[in-house]
Structures are given as C-alpha cells and as structure tokens.
C-alpha atoms as a PDB file:
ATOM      1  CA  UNK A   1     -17.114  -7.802  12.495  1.00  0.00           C
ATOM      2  CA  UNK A   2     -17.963  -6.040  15.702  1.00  0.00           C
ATOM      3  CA  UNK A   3     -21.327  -3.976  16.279  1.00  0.00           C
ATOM      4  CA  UNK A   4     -22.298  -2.025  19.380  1.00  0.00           C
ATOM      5  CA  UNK A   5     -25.614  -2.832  19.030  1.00  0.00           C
ATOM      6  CA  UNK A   6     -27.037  -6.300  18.553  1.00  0.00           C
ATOM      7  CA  UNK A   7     -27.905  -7.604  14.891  1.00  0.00           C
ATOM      8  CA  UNK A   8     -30.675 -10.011  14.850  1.00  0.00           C
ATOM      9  CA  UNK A   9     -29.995 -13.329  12.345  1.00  0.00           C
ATOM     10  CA  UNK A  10     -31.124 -12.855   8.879  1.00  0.00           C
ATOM     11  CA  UNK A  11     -31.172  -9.228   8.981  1.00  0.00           C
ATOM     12  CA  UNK A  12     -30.083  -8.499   5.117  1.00  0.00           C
ATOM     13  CA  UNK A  13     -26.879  -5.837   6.103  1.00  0.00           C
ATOM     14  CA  UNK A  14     -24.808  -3.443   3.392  1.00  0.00           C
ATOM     15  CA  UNK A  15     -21.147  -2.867   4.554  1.00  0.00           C
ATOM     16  CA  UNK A  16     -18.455  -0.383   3.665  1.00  0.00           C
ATOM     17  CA  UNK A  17     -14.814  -1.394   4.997  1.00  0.00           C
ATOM     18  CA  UNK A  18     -11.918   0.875   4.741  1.00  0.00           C
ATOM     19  CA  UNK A  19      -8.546  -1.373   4.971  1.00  0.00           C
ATOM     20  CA  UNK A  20      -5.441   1.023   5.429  1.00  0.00           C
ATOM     21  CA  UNK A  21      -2.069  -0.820   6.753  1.00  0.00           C
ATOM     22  CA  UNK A  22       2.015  -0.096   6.230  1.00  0.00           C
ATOM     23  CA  UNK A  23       1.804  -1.947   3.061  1.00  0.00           C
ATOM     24  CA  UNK A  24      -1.036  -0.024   1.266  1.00  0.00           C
ATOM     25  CA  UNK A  25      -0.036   3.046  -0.797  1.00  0.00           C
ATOM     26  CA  UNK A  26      -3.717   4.564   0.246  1.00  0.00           C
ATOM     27  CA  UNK A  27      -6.690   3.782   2.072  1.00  0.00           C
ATOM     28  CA  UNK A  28      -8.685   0.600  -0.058  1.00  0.00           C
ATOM     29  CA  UNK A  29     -12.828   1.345   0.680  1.00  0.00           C
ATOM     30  CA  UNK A  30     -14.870  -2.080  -0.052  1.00  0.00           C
ATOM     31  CA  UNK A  31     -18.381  -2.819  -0.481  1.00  0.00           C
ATOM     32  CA  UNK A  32     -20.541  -5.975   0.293  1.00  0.00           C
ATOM     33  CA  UNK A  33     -24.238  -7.090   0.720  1.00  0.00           C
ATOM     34  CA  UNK A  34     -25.327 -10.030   2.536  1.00  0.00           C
ATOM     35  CA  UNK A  35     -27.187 -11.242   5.166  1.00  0.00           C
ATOM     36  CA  UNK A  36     -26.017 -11.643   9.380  1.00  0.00           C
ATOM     37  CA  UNK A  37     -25.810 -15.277  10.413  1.00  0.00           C
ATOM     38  CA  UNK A  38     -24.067 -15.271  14.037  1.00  0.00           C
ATOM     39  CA  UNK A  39     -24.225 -13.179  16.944  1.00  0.00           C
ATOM     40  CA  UNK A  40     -21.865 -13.262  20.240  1.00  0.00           C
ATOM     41  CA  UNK A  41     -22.157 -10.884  22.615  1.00  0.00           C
ATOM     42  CA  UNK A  42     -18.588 -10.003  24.089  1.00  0.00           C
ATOM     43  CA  UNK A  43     -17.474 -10.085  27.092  1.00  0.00           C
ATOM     44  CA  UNK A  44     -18.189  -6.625  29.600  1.00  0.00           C
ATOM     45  CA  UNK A  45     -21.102  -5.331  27.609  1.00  0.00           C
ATOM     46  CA  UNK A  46     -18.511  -4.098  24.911  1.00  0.00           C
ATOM     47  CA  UNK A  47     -20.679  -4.825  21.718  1.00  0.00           C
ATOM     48  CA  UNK A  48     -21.444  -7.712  19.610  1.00  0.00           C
ATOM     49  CA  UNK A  49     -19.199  -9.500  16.870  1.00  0.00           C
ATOM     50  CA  UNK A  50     -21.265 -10.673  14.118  1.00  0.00           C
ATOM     51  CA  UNK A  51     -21.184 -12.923  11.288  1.00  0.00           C
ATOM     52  CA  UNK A  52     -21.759 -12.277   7.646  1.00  0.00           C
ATOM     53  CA  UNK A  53     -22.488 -14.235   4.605  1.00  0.00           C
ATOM     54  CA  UNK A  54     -21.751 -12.076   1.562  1.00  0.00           C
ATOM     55  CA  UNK A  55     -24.474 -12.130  -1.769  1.00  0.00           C
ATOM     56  CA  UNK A  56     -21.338 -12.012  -3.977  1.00  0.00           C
ATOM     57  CA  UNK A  57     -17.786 -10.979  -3.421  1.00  0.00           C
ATOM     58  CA  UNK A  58     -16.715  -7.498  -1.896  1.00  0.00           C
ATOM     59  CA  UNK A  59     -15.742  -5.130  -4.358  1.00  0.00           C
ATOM     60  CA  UNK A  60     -13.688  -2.844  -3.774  1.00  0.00           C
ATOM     61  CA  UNK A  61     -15.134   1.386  -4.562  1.00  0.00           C
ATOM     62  CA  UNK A  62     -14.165   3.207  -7.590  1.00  0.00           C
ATOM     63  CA  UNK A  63     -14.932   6.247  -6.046  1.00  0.00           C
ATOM     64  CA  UNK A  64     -14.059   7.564  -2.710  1.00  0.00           C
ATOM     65  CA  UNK A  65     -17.050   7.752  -0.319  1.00  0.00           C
ATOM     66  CA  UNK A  66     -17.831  11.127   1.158  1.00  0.00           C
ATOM     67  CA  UNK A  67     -21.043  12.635   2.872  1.00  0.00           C
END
C-alpha cells in the first residue's frame, strides 16, 4: 500500500479498501487489521509504500461506509 506519511514497523494499522474495476457490478469496501512490517520510501519524496501483515483475512463490509 502507499502512505504519504511514514509508518513506523509494528505500528498495529486498521484499513478500509474500496476495489471498483470494469468487472465489478459496484464498488466492493473491505476491512482488515494487522500490524506494518516494511517501509520504502519512494523515489522524489512521493510517499511511502508499506507492508502489512493482516490479524485474519479481509472481510469484505456489509454495510456501506459513510461519515
């Protein structure tokens, strides 16, 4: 995954992915816990990309997410 801001190892993370593509009939929002175990800094200061190891499988929502 990619984060602008830089992740230290072991921090415990939560994530919320929305997948959307051609082959979807509508946006799929997943969940996940777990725990960052890599961090690369990209090239030209553009972010991070970061590891994660997941608790337990993502599951996908049942309900949409809104604030």
């Amino acid at each position: 995954m990619k984060a602008s801001d830089r992740i230290p190892p072991h921090t415990p993370v939560s994530l919320r992915m929305d997948v959307n593509g051609p082959w979807l009939i509508r946006t799929v929002q997943l969940l996940g816990e777990g725990e960052v175990v890599r961090v690369e800094e990209l090239a030209s200061e553009q972010g991070f990309e970061i590891a994660v190891e997941c608790k337990q499988p993502i599951t996908e929502m049942e309900e949409p997410f809104s604030c």
